[in-house]
C-alpha atoms as a PDB file:
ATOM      1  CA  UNK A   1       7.930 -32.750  -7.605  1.00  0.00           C
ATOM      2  CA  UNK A   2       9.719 -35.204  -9.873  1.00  0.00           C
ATOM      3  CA  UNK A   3      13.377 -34.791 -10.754  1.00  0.00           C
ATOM      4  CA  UNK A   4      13.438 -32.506 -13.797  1.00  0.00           C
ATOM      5  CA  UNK A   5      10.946 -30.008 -12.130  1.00  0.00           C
ATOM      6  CA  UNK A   6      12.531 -26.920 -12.147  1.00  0.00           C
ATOM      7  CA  UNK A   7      13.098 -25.790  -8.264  1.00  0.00           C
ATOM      8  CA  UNK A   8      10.489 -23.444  -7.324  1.00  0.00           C
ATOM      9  CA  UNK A   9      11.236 -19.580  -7.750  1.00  0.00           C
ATOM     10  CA  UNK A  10      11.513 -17.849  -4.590  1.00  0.00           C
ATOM     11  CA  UNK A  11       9.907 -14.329  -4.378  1.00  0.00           C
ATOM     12  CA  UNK A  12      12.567 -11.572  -1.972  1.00  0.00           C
ATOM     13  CA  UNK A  13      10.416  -8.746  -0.360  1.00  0.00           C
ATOM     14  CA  UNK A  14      12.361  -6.069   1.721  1.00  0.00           C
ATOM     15  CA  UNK A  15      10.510  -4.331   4.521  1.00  0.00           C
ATOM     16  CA  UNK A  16      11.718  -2.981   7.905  1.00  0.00           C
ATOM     17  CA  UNK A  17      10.661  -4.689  11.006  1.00  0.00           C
ATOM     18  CA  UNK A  18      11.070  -2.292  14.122  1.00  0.00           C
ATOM     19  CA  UNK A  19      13.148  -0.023  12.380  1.00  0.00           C
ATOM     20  CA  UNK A  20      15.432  -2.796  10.387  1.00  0.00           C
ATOM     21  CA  UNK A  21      15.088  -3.249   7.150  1.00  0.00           C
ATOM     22  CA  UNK A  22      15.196  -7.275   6.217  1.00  0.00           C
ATOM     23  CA  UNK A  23      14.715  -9.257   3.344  1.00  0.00           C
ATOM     24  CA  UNK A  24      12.365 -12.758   3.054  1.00  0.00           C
ATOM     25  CA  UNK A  25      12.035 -14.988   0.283  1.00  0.00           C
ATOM     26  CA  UNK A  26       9.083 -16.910   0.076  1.00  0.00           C
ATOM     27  CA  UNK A  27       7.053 -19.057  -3.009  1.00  0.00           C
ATOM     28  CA  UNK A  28       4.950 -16.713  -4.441  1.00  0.00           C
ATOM     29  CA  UNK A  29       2.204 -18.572  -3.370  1.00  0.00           C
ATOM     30  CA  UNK A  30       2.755 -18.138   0.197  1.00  0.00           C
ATOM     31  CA  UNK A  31       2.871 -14.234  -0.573  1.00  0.00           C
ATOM     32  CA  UNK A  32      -0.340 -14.108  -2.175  1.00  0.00           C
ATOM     33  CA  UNK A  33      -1.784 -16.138   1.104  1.00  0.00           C
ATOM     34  CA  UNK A  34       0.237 -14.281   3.586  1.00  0.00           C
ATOM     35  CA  UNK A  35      -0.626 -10.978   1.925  1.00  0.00           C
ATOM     36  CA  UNK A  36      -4.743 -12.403   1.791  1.00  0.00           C
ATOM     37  CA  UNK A  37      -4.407 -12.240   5.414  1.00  0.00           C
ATOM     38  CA  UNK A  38      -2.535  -9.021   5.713  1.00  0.00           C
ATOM     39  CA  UNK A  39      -5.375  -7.509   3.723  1.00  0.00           C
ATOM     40  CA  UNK A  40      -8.510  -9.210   5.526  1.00  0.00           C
ATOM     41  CA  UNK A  41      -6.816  -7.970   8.887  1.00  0.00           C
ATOM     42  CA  UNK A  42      -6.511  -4.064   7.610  1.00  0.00           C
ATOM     43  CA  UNK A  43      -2.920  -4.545   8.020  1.00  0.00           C
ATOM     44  CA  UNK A  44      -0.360  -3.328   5.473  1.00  0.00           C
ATOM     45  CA  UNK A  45       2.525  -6.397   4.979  1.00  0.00           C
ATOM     46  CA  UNK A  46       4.968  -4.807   7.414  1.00  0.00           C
ATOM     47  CA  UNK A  47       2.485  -4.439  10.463  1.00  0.00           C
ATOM     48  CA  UNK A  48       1.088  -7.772  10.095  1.00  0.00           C
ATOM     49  CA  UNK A  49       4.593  -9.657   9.897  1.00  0.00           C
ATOM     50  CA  UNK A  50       5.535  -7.445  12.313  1.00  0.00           C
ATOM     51  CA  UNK A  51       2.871  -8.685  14.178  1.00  0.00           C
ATOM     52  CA  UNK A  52       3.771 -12.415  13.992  1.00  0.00           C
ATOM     53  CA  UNK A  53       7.390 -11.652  14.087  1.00  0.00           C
ATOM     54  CA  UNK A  54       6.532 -10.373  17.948  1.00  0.00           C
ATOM     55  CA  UNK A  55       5.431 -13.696  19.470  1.00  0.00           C
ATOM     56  CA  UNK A  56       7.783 -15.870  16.739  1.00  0.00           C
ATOM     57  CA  UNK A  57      10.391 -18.249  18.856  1.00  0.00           C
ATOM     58  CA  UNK A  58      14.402 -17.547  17.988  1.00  0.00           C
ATOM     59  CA  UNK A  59      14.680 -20.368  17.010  1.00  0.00           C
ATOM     60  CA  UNK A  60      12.337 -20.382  13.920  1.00  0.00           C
ATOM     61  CA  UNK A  61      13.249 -18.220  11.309  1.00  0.00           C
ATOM     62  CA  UNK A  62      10.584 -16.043   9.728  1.00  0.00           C
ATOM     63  CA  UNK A  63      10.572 -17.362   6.357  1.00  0.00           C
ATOM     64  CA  UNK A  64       9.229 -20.284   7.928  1.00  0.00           C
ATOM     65  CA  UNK A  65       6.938 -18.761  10.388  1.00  0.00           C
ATOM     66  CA  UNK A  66       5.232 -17.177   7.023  1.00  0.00           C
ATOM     67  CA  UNK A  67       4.924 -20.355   5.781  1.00  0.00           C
ATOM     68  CA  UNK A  68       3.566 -21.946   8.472  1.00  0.00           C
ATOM     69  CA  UNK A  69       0.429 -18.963   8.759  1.00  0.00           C
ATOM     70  CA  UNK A  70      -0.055 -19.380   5.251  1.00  0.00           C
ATOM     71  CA  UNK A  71      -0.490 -23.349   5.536  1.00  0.00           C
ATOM     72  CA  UNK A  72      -2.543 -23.000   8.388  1.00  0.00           C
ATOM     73  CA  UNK A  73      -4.902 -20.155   7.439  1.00  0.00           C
ATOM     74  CA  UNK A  74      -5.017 -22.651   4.203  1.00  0.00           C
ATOM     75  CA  UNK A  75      -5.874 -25.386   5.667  1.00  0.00           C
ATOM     76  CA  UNK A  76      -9.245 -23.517   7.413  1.00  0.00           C
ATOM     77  CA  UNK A  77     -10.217 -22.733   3.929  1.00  0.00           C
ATOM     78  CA  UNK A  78     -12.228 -24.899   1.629  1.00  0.00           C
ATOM     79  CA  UNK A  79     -10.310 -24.891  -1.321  1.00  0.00           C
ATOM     80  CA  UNK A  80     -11.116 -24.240  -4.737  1.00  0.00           C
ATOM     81  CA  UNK A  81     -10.710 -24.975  -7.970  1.00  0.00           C
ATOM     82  CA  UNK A  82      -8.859 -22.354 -10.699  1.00  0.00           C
ATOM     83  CA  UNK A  83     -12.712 -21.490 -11.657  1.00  0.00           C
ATOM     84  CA  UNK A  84     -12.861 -20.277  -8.221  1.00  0.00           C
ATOM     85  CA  UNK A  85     -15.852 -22.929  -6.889  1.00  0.00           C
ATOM     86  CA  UNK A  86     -15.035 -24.377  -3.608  1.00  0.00           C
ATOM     87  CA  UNK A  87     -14.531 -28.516  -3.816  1.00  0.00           C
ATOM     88  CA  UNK A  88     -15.765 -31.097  -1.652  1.00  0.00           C
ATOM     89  CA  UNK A  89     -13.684 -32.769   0.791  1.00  0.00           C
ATOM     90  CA  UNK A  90     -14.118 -36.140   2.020  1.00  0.00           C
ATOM     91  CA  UNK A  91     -12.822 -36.276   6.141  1.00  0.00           C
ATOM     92  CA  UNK A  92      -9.747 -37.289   6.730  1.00  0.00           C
ATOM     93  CA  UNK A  93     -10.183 -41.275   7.899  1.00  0.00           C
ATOM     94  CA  UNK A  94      -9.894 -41.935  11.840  1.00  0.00           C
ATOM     95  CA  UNK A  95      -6.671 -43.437  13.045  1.00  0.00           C
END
């Protein structure tokens, strides 16, 4: 991101967790990846945050904790080009 990028737009969702309603913003990427899993878990949003939320230290807030899933569940993807074809990846080089 150079310095006349705008900032990125942050997406607010409101759901309750455990009876609470809360609020999370999050890129809208990380929504679409968060709510990939959701979906490829049979859970709606709620339950599967819900589910994370359970085991997430107090110290981390959930914004980030979303964040992190979606990076990692990335990350065991191959990723793909906006035609939707995957695209090699060369390994990382040994340390």
């Amino acid at each position: 991101m150079n310095e006349n990028s705008p900032p990125p737009q942050l997406q607010k969702r409101s759901l309750s967790l455990y009876g609470h309603r809360t609020s999370i913003a999050l890129e809208p990427e990380f929504w679409q990846v968060v709510e990939s899993i959701a979906r490829s878990q049979n859970l709606a949003l709620a339950a599967f945050i819900a589910r994370l939320d359970r085991h997430r230290p107090p110290e981390q807030t959930l914004a980030s904790l979303l964040r992190l899933t979606a990076l990692r569940f990335a990350l065991r993807q191959p990723p793909t080009s906006a035609k939707g074809h995957d695209i090699p990846v060369p390994p990382l080089p040994s340390p």
